[in-house]
Protein backbone atom coordinates (compact mmCIF):
# COMPACT_ATOMS: atom_id res chain seq x y z
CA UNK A 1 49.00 -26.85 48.85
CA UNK A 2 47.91 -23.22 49.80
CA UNK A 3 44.26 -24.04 49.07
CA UNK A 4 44.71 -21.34 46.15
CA UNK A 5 42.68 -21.80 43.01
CA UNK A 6 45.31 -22.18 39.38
CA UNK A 7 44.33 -21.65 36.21
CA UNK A 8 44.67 -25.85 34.94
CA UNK A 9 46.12 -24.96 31.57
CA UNK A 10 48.58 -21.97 32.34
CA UNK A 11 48.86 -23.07 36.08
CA UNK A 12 49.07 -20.02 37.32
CA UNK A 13 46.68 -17.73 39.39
CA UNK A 14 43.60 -16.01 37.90
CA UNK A 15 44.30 -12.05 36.91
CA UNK A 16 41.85 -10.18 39.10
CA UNK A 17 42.69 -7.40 36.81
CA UNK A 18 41.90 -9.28 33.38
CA UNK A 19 38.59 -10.41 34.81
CA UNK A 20 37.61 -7.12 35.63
CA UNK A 21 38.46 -5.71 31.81
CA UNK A 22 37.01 -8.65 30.34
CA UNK A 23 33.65 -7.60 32.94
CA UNK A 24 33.97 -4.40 31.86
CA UNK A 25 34.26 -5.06 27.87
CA UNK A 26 30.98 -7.44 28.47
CA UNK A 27 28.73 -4.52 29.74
CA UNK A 28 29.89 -2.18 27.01
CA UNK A 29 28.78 -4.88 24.25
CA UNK A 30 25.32 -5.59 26.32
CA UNK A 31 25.07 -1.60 26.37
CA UNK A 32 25.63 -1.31 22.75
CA UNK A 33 23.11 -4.70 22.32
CA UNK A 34 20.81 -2.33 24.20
CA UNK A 35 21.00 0.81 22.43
CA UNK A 36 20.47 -1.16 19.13
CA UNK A 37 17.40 -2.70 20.03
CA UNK A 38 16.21 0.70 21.83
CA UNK A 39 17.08 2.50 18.75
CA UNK A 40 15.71 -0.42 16.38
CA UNK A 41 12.22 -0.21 18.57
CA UNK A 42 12.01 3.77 18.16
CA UNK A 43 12.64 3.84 14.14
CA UNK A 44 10.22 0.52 13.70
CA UNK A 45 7.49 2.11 15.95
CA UNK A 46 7.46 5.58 14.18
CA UNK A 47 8.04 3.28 10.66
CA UNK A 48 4.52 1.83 11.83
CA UNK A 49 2.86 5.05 13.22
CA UNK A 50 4.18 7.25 9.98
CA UNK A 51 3.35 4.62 7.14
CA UNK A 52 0.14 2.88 8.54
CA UNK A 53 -1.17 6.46 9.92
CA UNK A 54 -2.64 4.48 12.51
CA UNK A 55 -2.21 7.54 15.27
CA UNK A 56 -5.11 8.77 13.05
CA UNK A 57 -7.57 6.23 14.10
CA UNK A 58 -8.96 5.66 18.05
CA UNK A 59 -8.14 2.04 19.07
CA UNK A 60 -11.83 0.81 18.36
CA UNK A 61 -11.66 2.68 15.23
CA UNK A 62 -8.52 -0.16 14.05
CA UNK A 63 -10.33 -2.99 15.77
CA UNK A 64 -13.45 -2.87 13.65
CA UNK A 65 -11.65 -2.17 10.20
CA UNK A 66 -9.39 -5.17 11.15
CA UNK A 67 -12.18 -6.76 11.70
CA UNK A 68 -14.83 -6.38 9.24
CA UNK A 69 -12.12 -7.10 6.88
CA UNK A 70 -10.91 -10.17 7.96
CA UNK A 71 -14.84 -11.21 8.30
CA UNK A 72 -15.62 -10.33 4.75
CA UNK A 73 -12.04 -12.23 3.34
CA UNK A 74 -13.17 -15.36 5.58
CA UNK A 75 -16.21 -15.75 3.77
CA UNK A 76 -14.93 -14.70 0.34
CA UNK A 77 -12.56 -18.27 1.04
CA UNK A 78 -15.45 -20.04 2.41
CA UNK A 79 -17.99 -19.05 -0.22
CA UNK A 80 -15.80 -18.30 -3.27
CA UNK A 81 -12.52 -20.25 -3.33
CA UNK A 82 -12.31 -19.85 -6.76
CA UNK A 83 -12.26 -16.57 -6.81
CA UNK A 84 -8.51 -16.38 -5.43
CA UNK A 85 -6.33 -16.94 -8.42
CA UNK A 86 -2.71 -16.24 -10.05
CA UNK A 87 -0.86 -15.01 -12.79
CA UNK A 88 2.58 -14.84 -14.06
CA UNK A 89 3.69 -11.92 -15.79
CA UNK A 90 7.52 -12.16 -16.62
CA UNK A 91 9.44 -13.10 -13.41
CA UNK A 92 6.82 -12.05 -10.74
CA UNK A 93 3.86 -14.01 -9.40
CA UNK A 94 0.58 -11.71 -9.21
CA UNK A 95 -2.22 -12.69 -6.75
CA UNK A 96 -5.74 -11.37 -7.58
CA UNK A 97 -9.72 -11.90 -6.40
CA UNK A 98 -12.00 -11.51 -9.11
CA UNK A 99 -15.48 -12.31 -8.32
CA UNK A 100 -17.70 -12.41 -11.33
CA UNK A 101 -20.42 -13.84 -13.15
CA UNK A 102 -21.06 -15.23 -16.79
CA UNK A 103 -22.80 -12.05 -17.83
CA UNK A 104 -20.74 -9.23 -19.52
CA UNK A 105 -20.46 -6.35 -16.80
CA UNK A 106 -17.88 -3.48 -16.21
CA UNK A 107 -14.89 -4.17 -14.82
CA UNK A 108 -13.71 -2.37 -12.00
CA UNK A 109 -10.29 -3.07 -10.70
CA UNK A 110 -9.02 -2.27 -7.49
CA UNK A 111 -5.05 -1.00 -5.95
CA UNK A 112 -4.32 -1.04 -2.69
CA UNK A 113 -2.15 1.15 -0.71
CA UNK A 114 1.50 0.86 1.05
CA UNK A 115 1.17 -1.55 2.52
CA UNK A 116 -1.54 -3.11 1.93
CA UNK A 117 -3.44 -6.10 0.01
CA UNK A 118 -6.41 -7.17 -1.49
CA UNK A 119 -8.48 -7.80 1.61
CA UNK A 120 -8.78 -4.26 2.26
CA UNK A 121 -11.05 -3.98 -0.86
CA UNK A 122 -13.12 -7.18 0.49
CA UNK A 123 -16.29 -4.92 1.76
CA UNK A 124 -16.61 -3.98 -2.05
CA UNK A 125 -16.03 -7.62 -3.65
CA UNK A 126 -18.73 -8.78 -1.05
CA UNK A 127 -21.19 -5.83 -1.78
CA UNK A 128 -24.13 -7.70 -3.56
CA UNK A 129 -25.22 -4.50 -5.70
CA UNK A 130 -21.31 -4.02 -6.80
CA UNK A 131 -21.50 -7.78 -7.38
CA UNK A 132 -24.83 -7.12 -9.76
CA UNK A 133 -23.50 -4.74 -11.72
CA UNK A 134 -20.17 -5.23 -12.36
CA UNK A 135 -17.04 -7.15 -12.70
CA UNK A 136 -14.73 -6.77 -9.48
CA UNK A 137 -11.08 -7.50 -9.67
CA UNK A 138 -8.48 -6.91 -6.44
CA UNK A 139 -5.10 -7.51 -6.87
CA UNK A 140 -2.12 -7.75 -4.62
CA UNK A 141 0.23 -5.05 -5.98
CA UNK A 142 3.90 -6.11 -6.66
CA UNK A 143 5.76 -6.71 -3.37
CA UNK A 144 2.73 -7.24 -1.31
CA UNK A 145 0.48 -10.17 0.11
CA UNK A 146 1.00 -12.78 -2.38
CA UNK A 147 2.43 -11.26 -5.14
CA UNK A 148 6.19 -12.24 -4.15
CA UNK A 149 5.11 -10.86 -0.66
CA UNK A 150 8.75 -9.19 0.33
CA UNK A 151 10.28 -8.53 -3.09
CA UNK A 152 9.96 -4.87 -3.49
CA UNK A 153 9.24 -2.74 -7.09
CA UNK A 154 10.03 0.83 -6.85
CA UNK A 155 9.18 1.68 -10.47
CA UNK A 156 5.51 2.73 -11.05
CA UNK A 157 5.87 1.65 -15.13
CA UNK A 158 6.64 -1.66 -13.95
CA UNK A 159 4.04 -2.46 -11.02
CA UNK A 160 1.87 -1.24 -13.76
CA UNK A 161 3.05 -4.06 -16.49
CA UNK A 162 2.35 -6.33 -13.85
CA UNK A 163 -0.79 -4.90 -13.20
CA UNK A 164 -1.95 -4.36 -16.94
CA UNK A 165 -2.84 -7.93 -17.40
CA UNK A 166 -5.83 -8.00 -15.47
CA UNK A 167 -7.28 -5.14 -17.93
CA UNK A 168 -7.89 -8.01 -20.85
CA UNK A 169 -10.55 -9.21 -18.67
CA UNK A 170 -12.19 -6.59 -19.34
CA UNK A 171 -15.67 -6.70 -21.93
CA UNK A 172 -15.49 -4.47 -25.13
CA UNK A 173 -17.90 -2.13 -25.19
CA UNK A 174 -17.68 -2.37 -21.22
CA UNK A 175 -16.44 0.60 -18.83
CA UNK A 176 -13.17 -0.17 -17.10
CA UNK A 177 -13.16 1.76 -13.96
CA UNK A 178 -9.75 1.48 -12.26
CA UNK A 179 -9.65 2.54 -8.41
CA UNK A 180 -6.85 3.70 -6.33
CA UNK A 181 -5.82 4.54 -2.57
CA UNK A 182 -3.52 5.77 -0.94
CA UNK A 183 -0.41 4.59 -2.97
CA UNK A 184 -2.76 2.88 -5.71
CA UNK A 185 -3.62 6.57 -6.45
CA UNK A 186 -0.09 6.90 -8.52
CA UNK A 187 -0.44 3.45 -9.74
CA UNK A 188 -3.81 3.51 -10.73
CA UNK A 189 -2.99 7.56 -12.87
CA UNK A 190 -0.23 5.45 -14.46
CA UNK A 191 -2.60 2.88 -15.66
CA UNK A 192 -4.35 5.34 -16.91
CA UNK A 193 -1.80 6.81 -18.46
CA UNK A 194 0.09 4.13 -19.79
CA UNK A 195 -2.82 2.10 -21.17
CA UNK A 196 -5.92 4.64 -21.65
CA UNK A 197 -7.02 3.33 -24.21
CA UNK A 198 -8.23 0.08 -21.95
CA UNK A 199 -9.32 2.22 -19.01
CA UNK A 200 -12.49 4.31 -19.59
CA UNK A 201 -12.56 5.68 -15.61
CA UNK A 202 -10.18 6.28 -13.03
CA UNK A 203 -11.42 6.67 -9.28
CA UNK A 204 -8.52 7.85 -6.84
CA UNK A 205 -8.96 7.83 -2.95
CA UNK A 206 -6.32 9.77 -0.70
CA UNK A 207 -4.25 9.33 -3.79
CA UNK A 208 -0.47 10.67 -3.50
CA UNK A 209 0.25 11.97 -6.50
CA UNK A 210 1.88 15.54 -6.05
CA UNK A 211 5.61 15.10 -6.26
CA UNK A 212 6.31 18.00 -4.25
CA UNK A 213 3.94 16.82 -1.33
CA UNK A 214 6.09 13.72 -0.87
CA UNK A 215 9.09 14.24 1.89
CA UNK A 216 10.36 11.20 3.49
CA UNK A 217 11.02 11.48 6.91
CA UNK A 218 14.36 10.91 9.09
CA UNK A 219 13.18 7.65 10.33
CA UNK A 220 12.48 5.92 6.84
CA UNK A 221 16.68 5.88 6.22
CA UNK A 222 17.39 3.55 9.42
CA UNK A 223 14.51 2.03 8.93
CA UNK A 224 16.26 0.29 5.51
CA UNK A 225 19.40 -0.59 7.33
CA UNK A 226 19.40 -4.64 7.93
CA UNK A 227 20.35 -3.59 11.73
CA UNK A 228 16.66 -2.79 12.20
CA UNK A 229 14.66 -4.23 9.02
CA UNK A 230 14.69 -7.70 10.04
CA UNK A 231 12.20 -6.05 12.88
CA UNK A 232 9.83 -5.03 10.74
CA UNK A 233 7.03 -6.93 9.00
CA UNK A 234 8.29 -7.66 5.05
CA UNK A 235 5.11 -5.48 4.40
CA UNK A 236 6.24 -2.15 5.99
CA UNK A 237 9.76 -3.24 4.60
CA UNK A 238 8.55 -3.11 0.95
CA UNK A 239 6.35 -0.23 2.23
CA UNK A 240 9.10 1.89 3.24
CA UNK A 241 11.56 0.98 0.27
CA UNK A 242 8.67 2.26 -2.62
CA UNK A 243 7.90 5.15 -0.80
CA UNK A 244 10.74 6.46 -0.46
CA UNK A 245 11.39 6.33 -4.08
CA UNK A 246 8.11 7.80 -5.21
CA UNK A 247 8.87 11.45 -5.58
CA UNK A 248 10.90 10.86 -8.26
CA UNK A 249 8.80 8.66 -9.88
CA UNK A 250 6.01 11.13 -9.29
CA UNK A 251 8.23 13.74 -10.93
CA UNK A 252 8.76 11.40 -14.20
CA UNK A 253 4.81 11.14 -14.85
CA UNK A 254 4.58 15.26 -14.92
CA UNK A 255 4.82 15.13 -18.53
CA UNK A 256 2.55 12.25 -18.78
CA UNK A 257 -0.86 13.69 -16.97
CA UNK A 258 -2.50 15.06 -20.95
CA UNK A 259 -2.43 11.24 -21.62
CA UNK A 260 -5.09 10.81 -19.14
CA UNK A 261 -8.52 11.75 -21.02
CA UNK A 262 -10.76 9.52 -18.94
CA UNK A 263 -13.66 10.28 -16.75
CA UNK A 264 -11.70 10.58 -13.10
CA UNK A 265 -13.12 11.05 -9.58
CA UNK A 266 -10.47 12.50 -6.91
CA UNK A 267 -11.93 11.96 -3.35
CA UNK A 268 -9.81 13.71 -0.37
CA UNK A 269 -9.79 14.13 3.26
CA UNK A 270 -9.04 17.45 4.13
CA UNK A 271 -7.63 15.83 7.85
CA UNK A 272 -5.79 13.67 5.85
CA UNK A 273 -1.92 13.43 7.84
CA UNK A 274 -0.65 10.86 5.69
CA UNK A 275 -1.70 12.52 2.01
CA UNK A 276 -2.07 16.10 2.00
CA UNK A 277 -4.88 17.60 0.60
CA UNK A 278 -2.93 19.79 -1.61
CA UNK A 279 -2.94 16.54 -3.66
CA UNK A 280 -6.07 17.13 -4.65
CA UNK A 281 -4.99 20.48 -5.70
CA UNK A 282 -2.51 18.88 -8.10
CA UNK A 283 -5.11 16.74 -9.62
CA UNK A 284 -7.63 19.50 -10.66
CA UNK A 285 -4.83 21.24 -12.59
CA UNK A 286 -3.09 18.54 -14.10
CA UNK A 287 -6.27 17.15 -15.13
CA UNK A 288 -6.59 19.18 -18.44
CA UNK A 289 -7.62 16.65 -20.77
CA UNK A 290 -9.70 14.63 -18.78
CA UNK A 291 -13.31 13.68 -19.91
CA UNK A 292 -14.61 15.11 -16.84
CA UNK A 293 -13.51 16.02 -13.18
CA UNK A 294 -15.35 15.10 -10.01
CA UNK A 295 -13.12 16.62 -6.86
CA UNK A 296 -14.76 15.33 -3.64
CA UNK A 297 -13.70 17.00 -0.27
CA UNK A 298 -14.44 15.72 2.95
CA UNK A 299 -14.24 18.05 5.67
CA UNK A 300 -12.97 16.32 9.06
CA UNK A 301 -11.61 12.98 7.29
CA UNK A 302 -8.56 11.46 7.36
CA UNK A 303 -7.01 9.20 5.29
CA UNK A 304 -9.13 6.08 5.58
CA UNK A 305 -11.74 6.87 3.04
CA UNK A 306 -12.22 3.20 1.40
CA UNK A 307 -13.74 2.49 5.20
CA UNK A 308 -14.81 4.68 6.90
CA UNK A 309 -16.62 6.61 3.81
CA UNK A 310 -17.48 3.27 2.15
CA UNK A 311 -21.18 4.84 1.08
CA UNK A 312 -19.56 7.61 -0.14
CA UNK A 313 -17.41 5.43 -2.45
CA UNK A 314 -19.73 3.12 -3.42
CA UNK A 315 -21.74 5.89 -4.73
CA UNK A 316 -19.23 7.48 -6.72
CA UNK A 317 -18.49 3.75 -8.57
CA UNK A 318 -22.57 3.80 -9.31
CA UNK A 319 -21.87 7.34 -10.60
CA UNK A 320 -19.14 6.17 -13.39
CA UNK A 321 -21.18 2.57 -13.86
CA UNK A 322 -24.56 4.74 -14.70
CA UNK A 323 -22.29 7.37 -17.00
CA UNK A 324 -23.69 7.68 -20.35
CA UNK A 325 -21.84 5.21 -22.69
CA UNK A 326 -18.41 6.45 -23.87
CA UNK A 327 -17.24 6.61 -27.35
């Protein structure tokens, strides 16, 4: 015996020079690990920043919306369970709120943005004078909360026949006031388009609507690839996947803004980073046939109008519930 250690199977000294390759092959496969997840960290970080705009709101800002939010959904499921209810329209499961009353009222229905859900309406659905005076739907568009949370729609028709459903709840002789943000500014103009005559109003917020203000930046394209998706919340997922389709789908409603001949309200920031205010722009000369115009600017504001301008909101929705009846 030389006291030397053998290899039991091949018995035969260990390779110094194999170990050191096989070493060496390791730390090039824990470096490439590394640069993944570095990489993955950078795109999902500016996926957040870029499609939540939150770099547009202080810290405290986020913590109160989050907040008062969350607060007003808790006691929406404490004090109106029923109000949480679910449809099928063709393959899809749609999730809605709809707080209402026995007496015949206006409906207003509301669209969140991308991403979004529901909840970020709850302020309005737990507004007692909203509650007084008119029927308040908010649904979960397709893709998002729990309206087969994950499973994206890129076509703007089709979130919209998922949508429509929810407009036969609506009174005759009632006004239908149908409000948008953000994204739900293009889905809510569909609507409008696509079924006008059930929709009597149309109330966009920060809506993005102008084809040629929508650019989709270098980050959005990794942030698809399954090497870096699977860090990201389904929401921004789904996010990401229908915004980057909706310049094109933007560019196939051009020919379809003279079907809208409803009452419309356009409220815009004109600090707005995440929809340009050239969108509102777009909507004041597109809107030729429209029963009337109201373009709100906001000097100073960002995108975040639903909250942080809820009084301004509100009183636009009073506006189009005390219009004089429509024909």
């Amino acid at each position: 015996m030389d006291g030397s250690i053998r290899d039991p199977i091949k018995n035969v000294l260990p390779n110094p020079t194999e170990a050191v390759v096989e070493s060496r092959a390791m730390k090039r496969i824990i470096a490439r690990i590394a640069v993944i997840f570095s990489a993955g960290s950078l795109v999902c970080c500016l996926t957040i920043i870029g499609l939540t705009g939150c770099s547009a709101l202080m810290p405290h800002e986020i913590q109160v919306m989050e907040r008062q939010a969350s607060a007003n959904a808790a006691w929406l499921r404490a004090e109106k369970p029923e109000a949480f209810r679910t449809m099928t329209v063709g393959d899809r499961k749609m999730h809605y709120v709809e707080v209402t009353d026995a007496d015949p009222k206006p409906l207003i229905l509301f669209v969140h943005g991308s991403p979004g859900d529901w909840s970020g309406w709850s302020q309005y659905l737990t507004d007692a004078e909203l509650q007084q005076r008119a029927h308040l739907i908010a649904v979960d568009r397709p893709g998002f909360g729990d309206s087969d949370g994950g499973k994206v729609e890129r076509s703007l028709f089709k979130q919209c026949e998922d949508i429509a459903p929810l407009l036969d709840k609506a009174v005759p002789g009632q006004r239908v006031i149908v409000v948008g943000h953000s994204f739900g500014g293009p889905v809510v103009s569909r609507l409008a388009m696509d079924y006008s005559g059930k929709i009597t109003d149309v109330v966009i917020l920060a809506g993005s609507i102008d084809p040629e203000q929508e650019h989709t930046k270098w980050y959005q394209y990794p942030a698809d690839w399954t090497v870096f998706s699977w860090m990201l919340p389904d929401g921004l997922v789904v996010a990401n996947r229908e915004i980057r389709a909706l310049k094109p789908e933007l560019s196939r409603m051009l020919p379809l803004w003279s079907n809208i001949t409803q009452r419309v309200t356009v409220i815009q920031g004109e600090k707005d980073d995440l929809v340009p205010p050239e969108n509102a722009d777009f909507a004041e000369r597109m809107l030729t046939r429209a029963a009337s115009v109201h373009i709100v600017r906001i000097p100073e504001m960002n995108h975040f109008i639903p909250w942080t301008r809820y009084e301004v909101v509100k009183a636009e929705l009073l506006n189009h519930l005390n219009s004089l009846p429509f024909p």
